[in-house]
Every structure is written in structure tokens, then in C-alpha cells.
Protein backbone atom coordinates (compact mmCIF):
# COMPACT_ATOMS: atom_id res chain seq x y z
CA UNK A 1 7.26 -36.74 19.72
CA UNK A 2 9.16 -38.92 22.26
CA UNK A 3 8.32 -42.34 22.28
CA UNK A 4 7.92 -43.23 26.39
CA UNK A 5 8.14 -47.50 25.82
CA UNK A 6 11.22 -49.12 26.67
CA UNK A 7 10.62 -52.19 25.16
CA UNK A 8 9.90 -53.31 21.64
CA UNK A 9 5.96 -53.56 20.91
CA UNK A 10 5.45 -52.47 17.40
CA UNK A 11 7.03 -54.33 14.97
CA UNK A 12 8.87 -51.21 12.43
CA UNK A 13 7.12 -53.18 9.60
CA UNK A 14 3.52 -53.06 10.94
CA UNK A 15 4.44 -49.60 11.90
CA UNK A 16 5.74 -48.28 8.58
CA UNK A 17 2.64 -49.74 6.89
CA UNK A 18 0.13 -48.50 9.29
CA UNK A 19 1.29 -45.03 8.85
CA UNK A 20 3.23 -43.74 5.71
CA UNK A 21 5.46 -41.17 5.95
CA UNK A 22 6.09 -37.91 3.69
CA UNK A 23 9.76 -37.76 2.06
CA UNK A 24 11.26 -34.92 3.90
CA UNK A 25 12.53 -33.54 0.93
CA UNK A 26 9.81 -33.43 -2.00
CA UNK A 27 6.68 -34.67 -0.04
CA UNK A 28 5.98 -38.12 -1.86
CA UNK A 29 5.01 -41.16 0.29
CA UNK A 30 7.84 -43.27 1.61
CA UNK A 31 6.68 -46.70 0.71
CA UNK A 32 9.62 -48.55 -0.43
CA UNK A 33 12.12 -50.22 2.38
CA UNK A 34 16.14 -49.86 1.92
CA UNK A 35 16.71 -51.73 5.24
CA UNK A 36 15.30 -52.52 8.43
CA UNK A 37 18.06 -53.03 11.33
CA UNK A 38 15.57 -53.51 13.71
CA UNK A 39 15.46 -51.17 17.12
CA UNK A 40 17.91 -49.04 18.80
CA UNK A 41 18.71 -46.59 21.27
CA UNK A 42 19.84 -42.83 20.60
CA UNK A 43 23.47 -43.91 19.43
CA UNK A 44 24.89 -40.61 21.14
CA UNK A 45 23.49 -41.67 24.85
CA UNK A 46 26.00 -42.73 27.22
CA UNK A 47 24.90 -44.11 30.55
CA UNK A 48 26.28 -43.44 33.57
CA UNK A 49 26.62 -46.35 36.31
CA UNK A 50 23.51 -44.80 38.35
CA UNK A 51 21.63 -44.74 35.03
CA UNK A 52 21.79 -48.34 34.01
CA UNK A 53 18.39 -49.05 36.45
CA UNK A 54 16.73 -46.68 34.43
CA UNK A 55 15.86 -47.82 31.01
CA UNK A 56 16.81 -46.71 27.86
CA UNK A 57 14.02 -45.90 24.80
CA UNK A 58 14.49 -47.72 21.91
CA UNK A 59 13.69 -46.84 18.38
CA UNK A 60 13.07 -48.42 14.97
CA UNK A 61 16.00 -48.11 12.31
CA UNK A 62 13.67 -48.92 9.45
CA UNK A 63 14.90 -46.90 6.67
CA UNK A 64 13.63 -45.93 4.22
CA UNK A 65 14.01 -44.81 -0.03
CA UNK A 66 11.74 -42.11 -1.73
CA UNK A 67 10.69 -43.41 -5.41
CA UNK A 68 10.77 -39.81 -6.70
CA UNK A 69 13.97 -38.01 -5.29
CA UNK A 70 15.73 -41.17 -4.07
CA UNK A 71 16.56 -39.79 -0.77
CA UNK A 72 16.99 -42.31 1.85
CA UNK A 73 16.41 -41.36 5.42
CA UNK A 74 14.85 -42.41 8.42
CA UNK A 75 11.92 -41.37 10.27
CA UNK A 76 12.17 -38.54 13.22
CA UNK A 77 11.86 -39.38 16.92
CA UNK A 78 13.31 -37.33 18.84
CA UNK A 79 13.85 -33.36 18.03
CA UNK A 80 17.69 -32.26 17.38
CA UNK A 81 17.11 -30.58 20.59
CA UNK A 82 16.84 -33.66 22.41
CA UNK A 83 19.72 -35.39 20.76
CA UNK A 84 22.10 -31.89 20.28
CA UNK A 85 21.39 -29.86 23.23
CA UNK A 86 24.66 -31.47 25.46
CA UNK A 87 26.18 -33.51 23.08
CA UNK A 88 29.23 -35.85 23.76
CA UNK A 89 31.34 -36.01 20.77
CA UNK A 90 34.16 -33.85 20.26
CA UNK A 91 35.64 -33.72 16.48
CA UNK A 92 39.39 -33.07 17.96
CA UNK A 93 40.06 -36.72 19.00
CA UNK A 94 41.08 -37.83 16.10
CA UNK A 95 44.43 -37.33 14.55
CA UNK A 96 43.91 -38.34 11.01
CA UNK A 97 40.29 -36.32 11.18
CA UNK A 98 42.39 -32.91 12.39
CA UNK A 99 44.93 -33.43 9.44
CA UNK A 100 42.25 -33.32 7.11
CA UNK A 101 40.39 -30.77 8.48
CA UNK A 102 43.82 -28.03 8.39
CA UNK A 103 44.14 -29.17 4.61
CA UNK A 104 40.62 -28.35 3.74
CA UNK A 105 41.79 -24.74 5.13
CA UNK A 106 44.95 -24.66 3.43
CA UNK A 107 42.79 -25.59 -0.22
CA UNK A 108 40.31 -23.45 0.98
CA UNK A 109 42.47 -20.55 1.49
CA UNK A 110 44.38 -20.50 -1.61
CA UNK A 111 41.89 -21.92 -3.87
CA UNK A 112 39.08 -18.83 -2.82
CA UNK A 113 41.38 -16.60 -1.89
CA UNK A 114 40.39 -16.23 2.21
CA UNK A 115 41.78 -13.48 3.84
CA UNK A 116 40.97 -11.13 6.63
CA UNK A 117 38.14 -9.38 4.40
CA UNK A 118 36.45 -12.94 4.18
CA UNK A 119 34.38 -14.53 6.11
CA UNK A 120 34.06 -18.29 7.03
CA UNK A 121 31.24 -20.04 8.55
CA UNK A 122 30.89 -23.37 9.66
CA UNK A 123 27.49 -24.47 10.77
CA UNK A 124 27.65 -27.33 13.38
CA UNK A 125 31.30 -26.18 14.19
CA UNK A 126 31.36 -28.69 17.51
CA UNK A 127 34.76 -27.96 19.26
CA UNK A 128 36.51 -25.60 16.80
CA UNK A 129 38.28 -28.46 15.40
CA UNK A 130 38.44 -27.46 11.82
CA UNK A 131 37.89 -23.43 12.22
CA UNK A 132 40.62 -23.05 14.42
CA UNK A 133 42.99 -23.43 11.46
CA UNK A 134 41.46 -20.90 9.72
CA UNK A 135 41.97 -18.49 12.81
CA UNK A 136 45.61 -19.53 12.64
CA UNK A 137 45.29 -18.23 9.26
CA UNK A 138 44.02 -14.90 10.61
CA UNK A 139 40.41 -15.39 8.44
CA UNK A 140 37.58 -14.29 10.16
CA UNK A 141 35.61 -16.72 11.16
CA UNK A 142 32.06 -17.82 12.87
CA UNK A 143 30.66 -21.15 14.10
CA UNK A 144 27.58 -21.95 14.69
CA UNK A 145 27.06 -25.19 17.17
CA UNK A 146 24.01 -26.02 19.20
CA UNK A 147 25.83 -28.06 21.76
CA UNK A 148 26.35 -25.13 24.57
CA UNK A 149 29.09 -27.51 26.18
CA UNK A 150 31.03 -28.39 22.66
CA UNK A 151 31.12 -24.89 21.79
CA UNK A 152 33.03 -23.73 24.93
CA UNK A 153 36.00 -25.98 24.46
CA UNK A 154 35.53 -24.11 20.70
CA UNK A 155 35.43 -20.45 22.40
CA UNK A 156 38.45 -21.66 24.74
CA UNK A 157 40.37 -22.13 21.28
CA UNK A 158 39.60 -18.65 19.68
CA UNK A 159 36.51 -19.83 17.60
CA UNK A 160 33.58 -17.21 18.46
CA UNK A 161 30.35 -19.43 18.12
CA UNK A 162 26.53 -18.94 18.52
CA UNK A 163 25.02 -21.28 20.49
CA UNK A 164 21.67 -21.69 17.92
CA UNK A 165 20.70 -24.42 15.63
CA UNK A 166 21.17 -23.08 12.41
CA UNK A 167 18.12 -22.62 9.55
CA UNK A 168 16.30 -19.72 7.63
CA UNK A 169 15.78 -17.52 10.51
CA UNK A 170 19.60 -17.22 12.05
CA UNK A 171 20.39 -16.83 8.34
CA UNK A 172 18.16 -14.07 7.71
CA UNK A 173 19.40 -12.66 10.84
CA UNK A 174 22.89 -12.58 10.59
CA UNK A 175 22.39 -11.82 7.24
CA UNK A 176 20.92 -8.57 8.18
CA UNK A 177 23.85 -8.21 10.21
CA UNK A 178 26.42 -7.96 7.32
CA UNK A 179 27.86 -11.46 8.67
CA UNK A 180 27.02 -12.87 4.96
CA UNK A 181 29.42 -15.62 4.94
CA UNK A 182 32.47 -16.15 1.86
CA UNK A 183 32.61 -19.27 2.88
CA UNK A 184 30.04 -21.96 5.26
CA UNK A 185 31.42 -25.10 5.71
CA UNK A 186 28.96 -28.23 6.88
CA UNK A 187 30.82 -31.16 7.55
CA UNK A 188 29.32 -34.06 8.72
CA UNK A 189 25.68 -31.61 9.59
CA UNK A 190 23.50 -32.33 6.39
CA UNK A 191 22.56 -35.71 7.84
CA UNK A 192 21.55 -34.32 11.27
CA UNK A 193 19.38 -32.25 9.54
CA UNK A 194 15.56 -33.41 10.43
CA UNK A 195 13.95 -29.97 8.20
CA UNK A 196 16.73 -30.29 5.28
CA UNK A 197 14.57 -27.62 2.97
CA UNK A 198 14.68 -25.16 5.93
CA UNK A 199 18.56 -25.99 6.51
CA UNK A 200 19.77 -25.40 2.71
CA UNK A 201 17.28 -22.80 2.14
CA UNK A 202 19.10 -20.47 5.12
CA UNK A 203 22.85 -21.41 3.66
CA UNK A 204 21.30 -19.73 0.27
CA UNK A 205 20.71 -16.83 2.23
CA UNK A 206 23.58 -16.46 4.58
CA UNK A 207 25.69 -16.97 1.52
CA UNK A 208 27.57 -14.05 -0.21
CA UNK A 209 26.31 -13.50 -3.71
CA UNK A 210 29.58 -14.71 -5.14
CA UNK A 211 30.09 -17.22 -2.10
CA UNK A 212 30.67 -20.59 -1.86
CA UNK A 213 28.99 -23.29 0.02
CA UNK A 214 30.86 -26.68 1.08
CA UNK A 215 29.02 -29.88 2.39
CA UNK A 216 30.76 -33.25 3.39
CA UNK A 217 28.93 -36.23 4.01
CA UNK A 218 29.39 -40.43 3.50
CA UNK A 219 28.33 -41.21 0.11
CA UNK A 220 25.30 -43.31 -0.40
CA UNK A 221 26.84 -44.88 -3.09
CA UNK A 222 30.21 -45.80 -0.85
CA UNK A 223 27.51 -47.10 2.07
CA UNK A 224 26.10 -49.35 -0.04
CA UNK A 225 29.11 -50.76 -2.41
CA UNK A 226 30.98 -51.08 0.77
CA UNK A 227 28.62 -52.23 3.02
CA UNK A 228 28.41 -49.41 5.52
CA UNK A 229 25.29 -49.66 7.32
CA UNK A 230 26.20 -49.08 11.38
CA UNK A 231 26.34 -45.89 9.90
CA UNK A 232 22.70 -45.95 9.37
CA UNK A 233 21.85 -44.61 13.12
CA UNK A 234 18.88 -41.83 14.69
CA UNK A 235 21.00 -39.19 14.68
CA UNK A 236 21.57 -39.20 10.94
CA UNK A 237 18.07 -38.84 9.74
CA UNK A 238 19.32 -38.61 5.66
CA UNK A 239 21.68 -40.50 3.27
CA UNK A 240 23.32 -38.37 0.52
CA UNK A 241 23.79 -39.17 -3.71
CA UNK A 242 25.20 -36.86 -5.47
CA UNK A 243 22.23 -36.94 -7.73
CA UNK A 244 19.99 -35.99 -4.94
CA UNK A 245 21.97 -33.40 -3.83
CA UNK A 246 22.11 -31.59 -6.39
CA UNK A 247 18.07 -31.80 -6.68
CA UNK A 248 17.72 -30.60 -3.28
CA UNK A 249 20.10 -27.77 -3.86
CA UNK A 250 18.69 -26.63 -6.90
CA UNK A 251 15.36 -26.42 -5.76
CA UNK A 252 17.01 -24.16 -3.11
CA UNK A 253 18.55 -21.73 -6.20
CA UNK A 254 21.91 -23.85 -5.63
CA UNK A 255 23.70 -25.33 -7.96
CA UNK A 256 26.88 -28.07 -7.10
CA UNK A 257 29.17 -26.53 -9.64
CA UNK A 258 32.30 -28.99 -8.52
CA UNK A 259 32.98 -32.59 -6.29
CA UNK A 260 35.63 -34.60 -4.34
CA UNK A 261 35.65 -38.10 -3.50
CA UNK A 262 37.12 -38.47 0.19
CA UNK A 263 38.15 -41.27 1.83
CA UNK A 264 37.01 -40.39 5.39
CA UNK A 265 34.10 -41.89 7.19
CA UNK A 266 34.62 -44.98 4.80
CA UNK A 267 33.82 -42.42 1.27
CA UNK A 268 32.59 -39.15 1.33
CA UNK A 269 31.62 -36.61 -1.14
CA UNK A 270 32.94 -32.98 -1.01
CA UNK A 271 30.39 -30.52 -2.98
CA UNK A 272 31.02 -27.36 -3.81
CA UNK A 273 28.21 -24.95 -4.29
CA UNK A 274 27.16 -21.59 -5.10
CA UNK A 275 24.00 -19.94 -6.08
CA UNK A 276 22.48 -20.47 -9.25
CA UNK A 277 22.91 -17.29 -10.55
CA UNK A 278 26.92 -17.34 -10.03
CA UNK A 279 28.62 -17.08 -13.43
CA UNK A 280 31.94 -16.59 -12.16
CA UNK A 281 32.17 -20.82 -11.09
CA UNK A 282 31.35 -22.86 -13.69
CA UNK A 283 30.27 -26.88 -13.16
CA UNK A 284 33.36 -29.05 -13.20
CA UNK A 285 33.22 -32.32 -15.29
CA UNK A 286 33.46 -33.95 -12.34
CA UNK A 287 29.86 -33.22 -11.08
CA UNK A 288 28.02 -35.04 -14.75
CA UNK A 289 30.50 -37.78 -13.93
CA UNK A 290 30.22 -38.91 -10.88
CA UNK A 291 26.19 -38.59 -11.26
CA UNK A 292 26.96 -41.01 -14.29
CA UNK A 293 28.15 -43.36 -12.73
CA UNK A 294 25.70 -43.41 -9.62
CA UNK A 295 22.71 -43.67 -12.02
CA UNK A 296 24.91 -46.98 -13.95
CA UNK A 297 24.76 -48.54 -10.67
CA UNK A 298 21.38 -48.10 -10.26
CA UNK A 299 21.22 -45.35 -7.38
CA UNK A 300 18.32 -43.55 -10.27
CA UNK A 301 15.69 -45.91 -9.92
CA UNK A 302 14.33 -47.82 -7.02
CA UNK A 303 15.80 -51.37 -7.95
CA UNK A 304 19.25 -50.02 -7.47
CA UNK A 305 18.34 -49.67 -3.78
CA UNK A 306 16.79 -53.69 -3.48
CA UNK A 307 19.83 -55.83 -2.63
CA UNK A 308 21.55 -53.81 0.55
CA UNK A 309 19.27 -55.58 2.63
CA UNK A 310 21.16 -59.42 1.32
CA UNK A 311 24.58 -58.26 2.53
CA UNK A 312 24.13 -56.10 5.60
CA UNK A 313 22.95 -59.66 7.05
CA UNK A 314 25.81 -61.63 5.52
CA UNK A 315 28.03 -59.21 7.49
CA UNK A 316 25.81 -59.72 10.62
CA UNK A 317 25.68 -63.84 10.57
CA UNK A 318 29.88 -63.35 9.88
CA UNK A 319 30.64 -61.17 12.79
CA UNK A 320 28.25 -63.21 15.30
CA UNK A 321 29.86 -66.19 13.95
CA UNK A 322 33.76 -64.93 14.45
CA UNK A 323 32.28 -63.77 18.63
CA UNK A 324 30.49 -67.35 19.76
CA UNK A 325 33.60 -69.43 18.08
CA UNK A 326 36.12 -66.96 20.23
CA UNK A 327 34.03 -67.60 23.34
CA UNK A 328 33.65 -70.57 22.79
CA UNK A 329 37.52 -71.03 22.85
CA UNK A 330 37.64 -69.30 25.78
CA UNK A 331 39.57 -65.50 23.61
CA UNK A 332 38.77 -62.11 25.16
CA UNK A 333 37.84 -59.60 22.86
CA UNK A 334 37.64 -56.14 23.64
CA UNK A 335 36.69 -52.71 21.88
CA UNK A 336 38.26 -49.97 20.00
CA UNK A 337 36.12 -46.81 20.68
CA UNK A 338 32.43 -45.75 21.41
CA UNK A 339 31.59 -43.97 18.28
CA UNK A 340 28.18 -43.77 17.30
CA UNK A 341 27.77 -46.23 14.65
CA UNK A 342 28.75 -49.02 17.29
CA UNK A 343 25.49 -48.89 18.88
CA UNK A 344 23.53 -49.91 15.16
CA UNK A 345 26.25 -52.31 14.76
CA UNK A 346 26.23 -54.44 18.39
CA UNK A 347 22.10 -53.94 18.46
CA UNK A 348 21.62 -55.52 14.98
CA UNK A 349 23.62 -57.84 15.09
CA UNK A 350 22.71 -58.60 19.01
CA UNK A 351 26.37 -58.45 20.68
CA UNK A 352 26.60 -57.39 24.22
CA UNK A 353 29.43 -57.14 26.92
CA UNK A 354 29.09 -61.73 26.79
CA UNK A 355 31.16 -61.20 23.52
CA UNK A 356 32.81 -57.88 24.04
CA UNK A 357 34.14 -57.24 27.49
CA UNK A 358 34.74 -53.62 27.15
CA UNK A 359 36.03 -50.98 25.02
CA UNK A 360 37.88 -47.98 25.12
CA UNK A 361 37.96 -44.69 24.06
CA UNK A 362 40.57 -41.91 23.95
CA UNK A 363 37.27 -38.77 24.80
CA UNK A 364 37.39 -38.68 28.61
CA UNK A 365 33.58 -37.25 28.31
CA UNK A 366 32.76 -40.80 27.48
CA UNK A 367 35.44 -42.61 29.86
CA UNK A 368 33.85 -44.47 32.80
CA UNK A 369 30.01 -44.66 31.19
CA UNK A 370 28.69 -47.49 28.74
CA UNK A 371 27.68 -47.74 25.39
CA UNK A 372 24.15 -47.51 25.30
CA UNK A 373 21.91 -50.55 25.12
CA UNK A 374 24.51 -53.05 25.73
CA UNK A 375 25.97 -51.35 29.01
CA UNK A 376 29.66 -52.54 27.42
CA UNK A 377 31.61 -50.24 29.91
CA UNK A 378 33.88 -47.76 28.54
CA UNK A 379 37.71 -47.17 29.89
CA UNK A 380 40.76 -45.50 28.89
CA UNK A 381 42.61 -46.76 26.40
CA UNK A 382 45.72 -48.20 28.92
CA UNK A 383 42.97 -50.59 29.68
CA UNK A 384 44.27 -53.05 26.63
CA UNK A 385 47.54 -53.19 27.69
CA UNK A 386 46.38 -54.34 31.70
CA UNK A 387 43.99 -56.87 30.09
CA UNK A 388 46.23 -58.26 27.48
CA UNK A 389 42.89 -59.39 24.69
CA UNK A 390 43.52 -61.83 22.27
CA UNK A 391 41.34 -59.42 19.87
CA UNK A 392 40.38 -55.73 19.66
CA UNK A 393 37.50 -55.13 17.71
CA UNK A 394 37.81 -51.50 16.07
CA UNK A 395 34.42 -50.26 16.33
CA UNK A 396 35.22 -46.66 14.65
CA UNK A 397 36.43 -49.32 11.38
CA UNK A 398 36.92 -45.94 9.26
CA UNK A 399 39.75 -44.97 11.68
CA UNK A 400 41.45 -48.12 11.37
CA UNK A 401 45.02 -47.38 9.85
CA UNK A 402 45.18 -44.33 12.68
CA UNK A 403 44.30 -47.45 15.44
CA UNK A 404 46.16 -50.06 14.74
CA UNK A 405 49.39 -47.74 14.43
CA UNK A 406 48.34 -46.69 17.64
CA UNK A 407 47.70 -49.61 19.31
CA UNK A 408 50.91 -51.71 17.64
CA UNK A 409 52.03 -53.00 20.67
CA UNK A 410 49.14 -55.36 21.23
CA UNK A 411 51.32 -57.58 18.76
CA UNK A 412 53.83 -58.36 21.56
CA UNK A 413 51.28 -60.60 22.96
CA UNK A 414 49.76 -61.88 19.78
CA UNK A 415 47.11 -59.53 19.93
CA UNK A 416 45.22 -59.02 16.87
CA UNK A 417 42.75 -56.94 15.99
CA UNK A 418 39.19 -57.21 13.94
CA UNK A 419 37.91 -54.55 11.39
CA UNK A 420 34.14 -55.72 11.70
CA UNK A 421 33.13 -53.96 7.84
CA UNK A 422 32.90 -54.07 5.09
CA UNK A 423 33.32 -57.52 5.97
CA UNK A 424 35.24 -59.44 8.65
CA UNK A 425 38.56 -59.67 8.58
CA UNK A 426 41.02 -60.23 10.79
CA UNK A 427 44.44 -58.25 11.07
């Protein structure tokens, strides 16, 4: 399944054409393109100095959009061992991110009524960061996290966690435990998911008869209005409507019976589900509405999907354009972070350490290595303040309030900092 070049040969367009690919939801042919960003490296890699010799493998982010389900999702390279087996993000370094995660526990708590009868599982738990409130809480809880050396920082915090990638069979088997869950949680997982009907067929069966089911994810619609598509990277092999969710849950005797709109990772969508046969949770207005007004902007039909092509290049002829004119005056810019999405957003729109020095980041796992790709090296975060840039460029954009509070001081210089989508614009 690995692909061993480290150099581009096949054009993602021949490719894609040559050999069509099954939806990985309801089986029909993936014909129709939502946006081609050209090739990239595992987003999630980090190079070490001695590894920068070595090569990196590069991938096509051709995405697609199925014409029957209108699921969008790339094509599988690597297996979510590969990419999850030692993984190097940690949930707990953000502030604003932990703040929202011990609210979801407090509206958890009272809304379902947790308790220490109950239950809670969170599948793809990565450091404890959001079950560890419930613990506080003195609810039971379980995560499940394939990352062996994410889920010992979790264990270290009181989170028990199996060390498994989740589907039907752990289900069935802790299921046949009596660990039935009152409550799973999967934030930020249903992308990452290369088998979803496996996935959301096991949460039907490790779920209570009356329990509930929570997914988060960035909404489709959100990605597209607002222009969101670094977030478009390998490791996220699906893109979420609420109208195909609640297809792909049905089919899975699941029904979404209520949903939030969230403003983290630039929009998400909080659904609430249960199984179908539940008659104690009845389906909030919210759900018909908010699949209303996806389907009057088009998300129901495979026009809707035609123009996000237009403006992800706008946005990539901006930011290159803002980089060679500070260069060109002779203005350092540096980095904010090493999240993910920066390596879709620096490939595409070819940036490399000639327009961005360096960046930093507050994870020490990723302190002292490079982004991958572009080899930008990586330091702590004291590193502005030595260097004195005339810009930072926040790469995590999604954090930005939580940055630029942190990183005030940079005014005392006339620092200023860049927010690189949905547009550019300069703070």
C-alpha cells in the first residue's frame, strides 16, 4: 500500500482517471473532483536533523466528491497504522482546546445525567485531554487510543486506555465485557477513519441501548464557505455534512437526533446520536435545519461542490504574493506552530524556509525537528522574541485569538502577525 517514489511521477489527474476509486461509504465510483492541491507528505511526519538526507514520500491530495452520498474524501495511502502507531500530537497544548473540552463534560454531565454508574468512552482519546475531566468528575471512564506513546501521558493522568484501534471487533469485545458505553465521545476521529462503515458500525454496538453517541468534526459546509482547505491533508481521509452524516449513521441503525455548531477548528458540527430504535430522544429541530440550509447552498447535488477549486487558488496567489513582496523588502517572517494543516498549506502553495525562516511550537515532541517537506526548522516559542520578525505567520489560523494574546509582546517591536485563511490579512 506504501507508495516507495520520492518524487512526483504521476500526475493525480492521470492517476485518478486511470483508476477510479469506490466511495468508501456507499460503493459508487468517485469520478467527480472537489480539489486537487497537488502532492504532499504525511502532514504528521516530523524530521529529525539526521533524517533530512533521507527523503520523504510524497502523496497526491486530489480529493475527491461522491455523486450519490456526497461524501468527500481522499484516497488511502498509507494504513492508520503507519500514520497512528507513534503519533506526535498531543490534544493538551492548547488552552482554548482544554476549556472546551471540560465544558463538553460539564454539559455532558448534567445534560445525561453521568455519574459513577455510567460509563464514558472516548475512542481516539490521545493524551487524556478531554476524559480527564470526567475523572475529576468521578465518571467512569475508558479511552481507547492507538498511539502507545500518547496514551501513556493519558494513563500518567488517571485515564485507563487500550492501546487498539477501535472498530466492530473491540466493540463486540468489550461489549461482551459489560463495558457497553453511556456515553463514546469521537472528537476529531471520524476523519481518520479509512473503513468509516466498520468504525460507526462498532460505536452501534458498544453503545448502551439507551446511550448516546457524540462526534465532532470541521463542517464541510464551514471548509468550503470559509475557505478552509490546508485542512484537506492524508491523515483526514473524509469531509463531514450533516446530510451525509446522518446517511451514514442511519445505515448503521443510528439516527442524529440533535446538533451544535462550534466554532473550533474554524466550524465544527457537534452530533448527537443514538440508535434508531431510542424513543426516549427525540430529533431536535435543529437537525432538519441545519440539513436545510446545507442542501440551499448546494452541498445536495454535485454543482454545489464546483467552485472551491476558484478560491482555494485566490488564497494561494494572495499569500505567495504577501511572502516574495516581504523578501523582497528585505522583512523576516517567521511561524506560529507545526500543526498539521501547515504542511497542505506551505506545499500548495510552494513556501519553504526562503519565505519562512522558522516556526515555533509550544509541543516539545516536535521542538528541534522540521516540518516535513519544507525542512522549516522548528524551535521553542522564546525563539520570536531573540529574532525580533517583522511578521509571524499563525499557521494553526483556528487558534488565532489564543496566539496573538499570547504572543502580544511582538507589538513592542512592530511585530505583526499574518492569519494566512480564510484570506490574508494582516493584524
Amino acid at each position: 500500500m506504501s507508495q516507495t517514489m520520492t518524487s512526483t511521477l504521476v500526475s493525480p489527474e492521470t492517476e485518478s482517471h486511470a483508476q477510479v476509486k469506490p466511495c468508501r461509504f456507499c460503493g459508487a465510483p468517485l469520478e467527480r473532483t472537489f480539489v486537487d492541491l497537488g502532492m504532499s507528505p504525511l502532514c504528521e511526519t516530523y524530521p529529525s536533523a539526521e533524517d533530512l538526507n533521507r527523503g520523504e514520500i510524497y502523496y497526491p491530495l486530489h480529493v475527491f466528491v461522491c455523486d450519490q452520498c456526497f461524501l468527500v474524501q481522499l484516497e488511502q495511502y498509507e494504513s492508520p497504522e503507519d500514520i497512528f502507531g507513534d503519533y506526535p500530537y498531543f490534544s493538551s497544548y492548547s488552552d482554548s482546546w482544554l476549556k472546551h473540552c471540560e465544558q463538553y463534560c460539564e454539559q455532558m454531565a448534567g445534560r445525561f445525567d453521568l455519574n459513577e454508574r455510567k460509563l464514558v468512552v472516548e475512542v481516539a482519546s490521545n493524551d487524556g485531554y478531554l476524559l480527564q475531566y470526567f475523572v475529576r468528575r468521578n465518571v467512569p471512564v475508558l479511552g481507547i487510543e492507538p498511539a502507545a506513546n500518547v496514551a501513556r501521558i493519558a494513563e500518567e493522568k488517571g485515564v485507563p486506555t487500550l492501546v487498539r484501534f477501535f472498530g466492530t471487533r473491540l466493540a463486540a469485545e468489550l461489549a461482551a465485557e459489560g463495558r457497553s458505553a453511556d456515553l463514546i465521545a469521537g472528537n476529531n476521529v471520524l476523519a481518520q477513519v479509512p473503513d468509516l462503515n466498520d468504525f460507526v458500525e462498532g460505536l452501534r454496538i458498544l453503545l448502551k441501548p439507551e446511550g448516546v453517541l457524540t462526534l465532532e468534526f470541521p463542517h464541510l459546509l464551514r471548509l468550503i464557505e470559509c475557505n478552509e482547505f490546508d485542512t484537506i491533508y492524508h491523515e483526514h481521509f473524509s469531509y463531514f455534512s450533516l446530510l451525509t452524516t446522518a446517511r451514514i449513521l442511519e445505515a448503521h441503525g443510528l439516527k442524529a437526533f440533535d446538533v451544535e455548531e462550534l466554532a473550533t477548528h474554524g466550524g465544527s458540527l457537534r452530533v448527537y446520536a443514538c440508535r434508531t430504535e431510542n424513543r426516549t430522544l427525540n430529533v431536535e429541530p435543529a437537525v432538519s435545519k441545519l440539513i436545510a440550509e446545507e442542501e440551499s447552498l448546494g452541498l445536495a447535488s454535485p454543482e454545489g461542490y464546483a467552485g472551491f477549486r476558484r478560491q482555494v487558488k485566490e488564497t494561494k496567489l494572495a499569500l505567495l504574493n504577501f511572502l516574495t513582496t516581504a523578501a523582497r523588502q528585505g522583512q523576516s517572517v517567521a511561524g506560529y506552530g507545526a500543526p498539521g494543516k501547515s504542511a497542505t498549506l506551505l506545499h500548495y502553495c510552494g513556501i519553504g524556509k526562503d519565505l519562512i525562516q522558522y516556526t515555533v511550537d509550544r509541543s516539545p515532541h516536535k521542538q528541534g525537528r522540521f516540518l516535513p517537506g519544507t525542512h522549516i526548522p522548528i524551535h521553542h516559542p522564546s525563539r520570536i522574541s531573540e529574532t525580533r520578525p517583522e511578521f509571524v505567520i499563525i499557521l494553526p489560523w483556528n487558534l488565532k485569538d489564543e496566539i496573538m494574546s499570547q504572543l502580544k509582546y511582538i507589538r513592542e517591536w512592530g511585530g505583526r502577525f499574518v492569519v494566512p485563511i480564510p484570506e490574508v490579512t494582516i493584524c
